[in-house]
N, C-alpha and C. Protein backbone atom coordinates (compact mmCIF):
# COMPACT_ATOMS: atom_id res chain seq x y z
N UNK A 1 95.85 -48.15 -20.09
CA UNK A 1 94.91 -49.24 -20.00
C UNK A 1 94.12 -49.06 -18.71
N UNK A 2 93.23 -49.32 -18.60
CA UNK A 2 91.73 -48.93 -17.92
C UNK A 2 91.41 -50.62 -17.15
N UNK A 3 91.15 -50.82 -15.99
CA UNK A 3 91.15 -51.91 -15.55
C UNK A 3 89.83 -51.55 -14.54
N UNK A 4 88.84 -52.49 -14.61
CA UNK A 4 88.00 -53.00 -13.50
C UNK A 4 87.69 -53.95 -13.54
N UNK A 5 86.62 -54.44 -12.70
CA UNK A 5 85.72 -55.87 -12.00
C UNK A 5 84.31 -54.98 -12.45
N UNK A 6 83.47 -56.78 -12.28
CA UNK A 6 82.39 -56.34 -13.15
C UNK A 6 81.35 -57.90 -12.47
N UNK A 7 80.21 -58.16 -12.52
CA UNK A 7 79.33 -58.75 -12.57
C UNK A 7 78.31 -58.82 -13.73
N UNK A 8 78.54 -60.38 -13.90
CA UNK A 8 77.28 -60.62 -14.70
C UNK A 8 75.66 -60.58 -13.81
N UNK A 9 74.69 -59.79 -14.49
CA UNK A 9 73.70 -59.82 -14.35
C UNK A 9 73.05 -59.84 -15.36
N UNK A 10 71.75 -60.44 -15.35
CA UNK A 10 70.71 -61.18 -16.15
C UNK A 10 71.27 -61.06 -17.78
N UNK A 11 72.88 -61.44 -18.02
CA UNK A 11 73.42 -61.67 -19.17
C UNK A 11 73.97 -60.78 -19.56
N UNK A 12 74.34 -59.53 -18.54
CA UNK A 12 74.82 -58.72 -18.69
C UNK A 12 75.95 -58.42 -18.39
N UNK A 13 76.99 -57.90 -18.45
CA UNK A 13 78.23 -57.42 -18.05
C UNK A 13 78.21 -56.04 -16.92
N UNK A 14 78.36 -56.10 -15.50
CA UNK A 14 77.68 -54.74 -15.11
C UNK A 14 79.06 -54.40 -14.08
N UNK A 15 79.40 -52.90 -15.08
CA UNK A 15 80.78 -52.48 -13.75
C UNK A 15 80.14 -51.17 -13.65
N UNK A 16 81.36 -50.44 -12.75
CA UNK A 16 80.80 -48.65 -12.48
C UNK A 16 80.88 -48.44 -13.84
N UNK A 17 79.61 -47.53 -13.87
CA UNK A 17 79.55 -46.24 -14.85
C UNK A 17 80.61 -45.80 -15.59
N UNK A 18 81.35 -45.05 -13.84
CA UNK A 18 82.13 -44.61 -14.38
C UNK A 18 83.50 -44.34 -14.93
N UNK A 19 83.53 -46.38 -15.18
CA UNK A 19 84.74 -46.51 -15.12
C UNK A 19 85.42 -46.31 -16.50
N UNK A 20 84.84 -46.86 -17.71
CA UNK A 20 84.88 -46.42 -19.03
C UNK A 20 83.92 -45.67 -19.67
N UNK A 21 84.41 -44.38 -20.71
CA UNK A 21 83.64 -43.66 -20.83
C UNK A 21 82.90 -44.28 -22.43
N UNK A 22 81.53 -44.22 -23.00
CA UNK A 22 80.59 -44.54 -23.34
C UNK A 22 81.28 -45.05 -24.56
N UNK A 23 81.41 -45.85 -25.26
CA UNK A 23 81.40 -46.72 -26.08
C UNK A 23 82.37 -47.02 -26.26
N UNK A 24 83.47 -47.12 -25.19
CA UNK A 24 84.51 -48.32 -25.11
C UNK A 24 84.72 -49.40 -25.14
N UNK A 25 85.58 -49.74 -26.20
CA UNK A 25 85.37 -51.82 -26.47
C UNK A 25 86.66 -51.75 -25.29
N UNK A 26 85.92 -53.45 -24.88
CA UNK A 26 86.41 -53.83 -23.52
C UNK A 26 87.00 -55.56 -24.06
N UNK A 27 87.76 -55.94 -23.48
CA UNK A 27 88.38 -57.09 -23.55
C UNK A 27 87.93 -57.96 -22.18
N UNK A 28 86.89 -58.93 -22.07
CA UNK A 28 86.76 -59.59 -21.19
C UNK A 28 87.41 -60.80 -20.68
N UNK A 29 87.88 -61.13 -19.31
CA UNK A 29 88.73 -62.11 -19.63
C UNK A 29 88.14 -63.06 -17.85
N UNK A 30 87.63 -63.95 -18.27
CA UNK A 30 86.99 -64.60 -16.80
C UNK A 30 87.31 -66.55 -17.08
N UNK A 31 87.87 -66.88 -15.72
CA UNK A 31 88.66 -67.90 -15.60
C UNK A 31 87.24 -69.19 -15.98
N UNK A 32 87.66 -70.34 -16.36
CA UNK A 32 86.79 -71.13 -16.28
C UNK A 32 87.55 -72.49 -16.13
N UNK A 33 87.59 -73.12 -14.91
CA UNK A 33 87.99 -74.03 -14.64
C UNK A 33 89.42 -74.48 -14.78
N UNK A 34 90.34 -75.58 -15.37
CA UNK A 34 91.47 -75.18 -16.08
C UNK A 34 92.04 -74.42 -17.13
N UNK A 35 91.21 -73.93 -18.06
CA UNK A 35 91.11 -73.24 -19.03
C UNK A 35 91.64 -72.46 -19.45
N UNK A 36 93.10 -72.48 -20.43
CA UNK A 36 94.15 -71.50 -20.52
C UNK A 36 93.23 -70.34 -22.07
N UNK A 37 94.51 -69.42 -22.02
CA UNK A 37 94.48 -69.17 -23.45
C UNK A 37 95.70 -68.32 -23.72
N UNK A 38 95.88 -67.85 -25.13
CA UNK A 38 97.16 -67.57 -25.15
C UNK A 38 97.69 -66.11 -25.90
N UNK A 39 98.28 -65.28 -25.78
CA UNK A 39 98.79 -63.64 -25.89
C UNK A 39 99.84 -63.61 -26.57
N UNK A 40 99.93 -63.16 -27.31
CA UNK A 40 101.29 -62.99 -28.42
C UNK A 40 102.47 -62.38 -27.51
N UNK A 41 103.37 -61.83 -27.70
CA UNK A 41 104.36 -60.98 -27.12
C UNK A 41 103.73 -59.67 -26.45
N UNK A 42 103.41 -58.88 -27.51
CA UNK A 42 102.92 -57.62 -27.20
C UNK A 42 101.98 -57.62 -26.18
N UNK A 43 101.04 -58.59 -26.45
CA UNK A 43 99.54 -58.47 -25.88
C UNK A 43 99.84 -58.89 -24.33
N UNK A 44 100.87 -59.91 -24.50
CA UNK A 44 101.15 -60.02 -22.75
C UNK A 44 102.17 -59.20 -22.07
N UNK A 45 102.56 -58.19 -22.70
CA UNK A 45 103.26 -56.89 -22.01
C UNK A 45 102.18 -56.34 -21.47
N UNK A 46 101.17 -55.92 -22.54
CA UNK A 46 100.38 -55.04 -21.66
C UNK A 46 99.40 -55.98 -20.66
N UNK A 47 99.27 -57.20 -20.57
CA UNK A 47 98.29 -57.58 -19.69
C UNK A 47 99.02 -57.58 -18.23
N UNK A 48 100.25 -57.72 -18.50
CA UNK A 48 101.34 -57.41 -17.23
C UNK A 48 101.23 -55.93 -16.54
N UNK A 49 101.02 -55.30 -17.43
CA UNK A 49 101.51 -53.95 -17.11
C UNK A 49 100.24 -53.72 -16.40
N UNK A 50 99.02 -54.22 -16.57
CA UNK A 50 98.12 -54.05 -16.24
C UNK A 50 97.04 -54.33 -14.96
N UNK A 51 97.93 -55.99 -14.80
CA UNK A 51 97.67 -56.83 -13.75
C UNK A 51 98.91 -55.70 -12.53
N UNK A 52 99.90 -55.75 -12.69
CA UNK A 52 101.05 -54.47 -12.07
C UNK A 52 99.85 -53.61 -11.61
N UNK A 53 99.16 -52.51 -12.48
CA UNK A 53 98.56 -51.52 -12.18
C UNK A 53 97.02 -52.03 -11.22
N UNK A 54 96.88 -52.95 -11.13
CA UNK A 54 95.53 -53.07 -10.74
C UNK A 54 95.83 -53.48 -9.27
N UNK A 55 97.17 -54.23 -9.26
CA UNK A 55 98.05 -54.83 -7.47
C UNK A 55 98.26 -53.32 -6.68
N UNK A 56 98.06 -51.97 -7.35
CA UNK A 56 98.72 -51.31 -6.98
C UNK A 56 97.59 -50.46 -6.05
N UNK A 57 98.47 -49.73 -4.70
CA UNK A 57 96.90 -49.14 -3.71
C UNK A 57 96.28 -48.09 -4.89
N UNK A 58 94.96 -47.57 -4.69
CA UNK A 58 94.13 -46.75 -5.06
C UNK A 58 94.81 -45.37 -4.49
N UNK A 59 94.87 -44.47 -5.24
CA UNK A 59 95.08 -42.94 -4.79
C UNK A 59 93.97 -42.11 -4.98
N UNK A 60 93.71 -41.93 -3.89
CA UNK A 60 92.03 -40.78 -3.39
C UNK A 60 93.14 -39.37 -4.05
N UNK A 61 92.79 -38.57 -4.67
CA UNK A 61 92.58 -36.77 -4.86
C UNK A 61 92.16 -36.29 -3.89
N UNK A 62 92.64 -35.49 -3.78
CA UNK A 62 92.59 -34.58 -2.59
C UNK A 62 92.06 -32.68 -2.94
């Protein structure tokens, strides 16, 4: 699973380039006020696993 941040601009959804490669469906997920919603079993393994991977430092290549 593939994780970034992103800005809306003029109704747009705008992250790096090159973060997904060209016609990847994306799952958007942006807080709005109290506003829950809800993940079956599976679906909240991986949003865990994911939120995990995104807490985690960046590794530069060398």
């Amino acid at each position: 699973m593939l994780i970034t941040t992103g800005k809306v601009v003029g109704g747009t959804i705008k992250v790096d380039a090159e973060s997904f490669p060209e016609g990847t469906v994306v799952t958007v997920l942006a807080p709005e006020g109290d506003e829950t919603f809800a993940l079956d079993p599976e679906e909240e393994i991986k949003l865990i696993a994911a939120i995990a991977e995104a807490r985690r430092p960046a590794r530069l290549s060398s």
